[in-house]
Protein backbone atom coordinates (compact mmCIF):
# COMPACT_ATOMS: atom_id res chain seq x y z
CA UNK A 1 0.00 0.00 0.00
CA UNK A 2 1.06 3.33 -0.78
CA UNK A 3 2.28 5.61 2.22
CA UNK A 4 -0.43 8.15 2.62
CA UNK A 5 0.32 11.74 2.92
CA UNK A 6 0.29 13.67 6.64
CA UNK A 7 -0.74 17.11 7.72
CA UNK A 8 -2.70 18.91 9.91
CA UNK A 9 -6.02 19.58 10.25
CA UNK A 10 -7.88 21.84 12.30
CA UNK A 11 -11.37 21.77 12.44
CA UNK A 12 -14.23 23.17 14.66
CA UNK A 13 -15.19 21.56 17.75
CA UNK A 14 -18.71 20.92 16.90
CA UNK A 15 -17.70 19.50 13.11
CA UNK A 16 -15.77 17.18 14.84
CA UNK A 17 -18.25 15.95 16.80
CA UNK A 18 -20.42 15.55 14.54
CA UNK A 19 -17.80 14.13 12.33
CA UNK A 20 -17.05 11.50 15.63
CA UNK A 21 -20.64 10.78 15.89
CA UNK A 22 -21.22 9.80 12.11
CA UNK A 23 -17.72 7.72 11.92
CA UNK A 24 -19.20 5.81 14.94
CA UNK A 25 -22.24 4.91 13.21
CA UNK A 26 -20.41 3.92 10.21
CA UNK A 27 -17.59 1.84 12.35
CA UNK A 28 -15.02 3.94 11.50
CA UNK A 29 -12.56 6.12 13.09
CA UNK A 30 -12.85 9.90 12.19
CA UNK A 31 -9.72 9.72 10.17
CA UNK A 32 -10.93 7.05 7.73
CA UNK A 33 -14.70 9.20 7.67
CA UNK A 34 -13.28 12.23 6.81
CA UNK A 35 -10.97 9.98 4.00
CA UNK A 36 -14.33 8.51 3.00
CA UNK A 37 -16.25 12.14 2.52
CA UNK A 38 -13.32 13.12 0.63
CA UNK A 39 -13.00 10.33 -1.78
CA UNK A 40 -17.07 10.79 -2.04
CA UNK A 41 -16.64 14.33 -2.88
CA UNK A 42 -13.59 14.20 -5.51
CA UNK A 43 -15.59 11.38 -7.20
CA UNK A 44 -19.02 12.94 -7.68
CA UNK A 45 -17.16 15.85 -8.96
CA UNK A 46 -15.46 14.35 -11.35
CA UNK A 47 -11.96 15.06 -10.31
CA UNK A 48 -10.93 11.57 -9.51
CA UNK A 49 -7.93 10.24 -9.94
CA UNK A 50 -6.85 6.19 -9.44
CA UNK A 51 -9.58 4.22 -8.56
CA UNK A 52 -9.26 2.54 -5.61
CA UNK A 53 -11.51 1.43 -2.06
CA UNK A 54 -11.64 3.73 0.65
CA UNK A 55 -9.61 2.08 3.47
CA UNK A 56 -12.65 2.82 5.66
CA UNK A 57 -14.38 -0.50 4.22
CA UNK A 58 -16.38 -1.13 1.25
CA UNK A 59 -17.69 1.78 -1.19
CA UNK A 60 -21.25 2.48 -0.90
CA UNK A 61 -23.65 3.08 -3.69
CA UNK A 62 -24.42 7.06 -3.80
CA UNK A 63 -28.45 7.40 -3.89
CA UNK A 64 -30.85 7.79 -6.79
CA UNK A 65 -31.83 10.81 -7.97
CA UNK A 66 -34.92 9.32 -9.74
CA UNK A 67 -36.49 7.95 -6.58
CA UNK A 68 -39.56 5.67 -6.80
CA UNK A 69 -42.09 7.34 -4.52
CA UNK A 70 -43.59 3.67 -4.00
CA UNK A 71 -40.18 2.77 -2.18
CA UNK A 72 -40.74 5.54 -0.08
CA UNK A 73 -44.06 4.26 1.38
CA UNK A 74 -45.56 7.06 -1.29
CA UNK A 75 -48.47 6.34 -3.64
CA UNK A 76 -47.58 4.24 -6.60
CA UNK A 77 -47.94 5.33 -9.98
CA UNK A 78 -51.98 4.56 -10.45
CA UNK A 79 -53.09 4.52 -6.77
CA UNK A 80 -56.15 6.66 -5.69
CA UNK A 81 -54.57 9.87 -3.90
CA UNK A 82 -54.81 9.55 0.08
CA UNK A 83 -57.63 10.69 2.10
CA UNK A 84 -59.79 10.59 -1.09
């Protein structure tokens, strides 16, 4: 594995907290979040480099944008509106 490059980082107290709090739920430390969010954010942007998997475990799908409002416990396509 390639060494990865070091520096500091100096955030807010309450970003980091909140940045503590979501690397918990995702079982990761705040380091490999913050890698994550990155890598998330060069890729939808189109500014990616190498390919590669986020050493903070598996890559995750990023959502639709055409959502099925059926999935969503919405009305299906066809369905009499609600309260009607």
């Amino acid at each position: 594995m390639a060494e990865k490059k070091r520096f500091l980082l100096r955030l807010d107290a309450d970003l980091y907290a909140a940045l503590e709090k979501w690397a918990a739920d995702e079982l990761r430390s705040v380091n490999a979040q913050i890698e994550y969010l990155l890598r998330d954010a060069v890729r939808r942007a189109g500014r990616g480099g190498a390919k590669r998997a986020s050493a903070g475990g598996p890559a995750r799908p990023a959502p639709s944008t055409d959502r099925d409002p059926a999935a969503d416990g919405g009305p299906a396509e066809g369905d009499p509106p609600a309260g009607g």
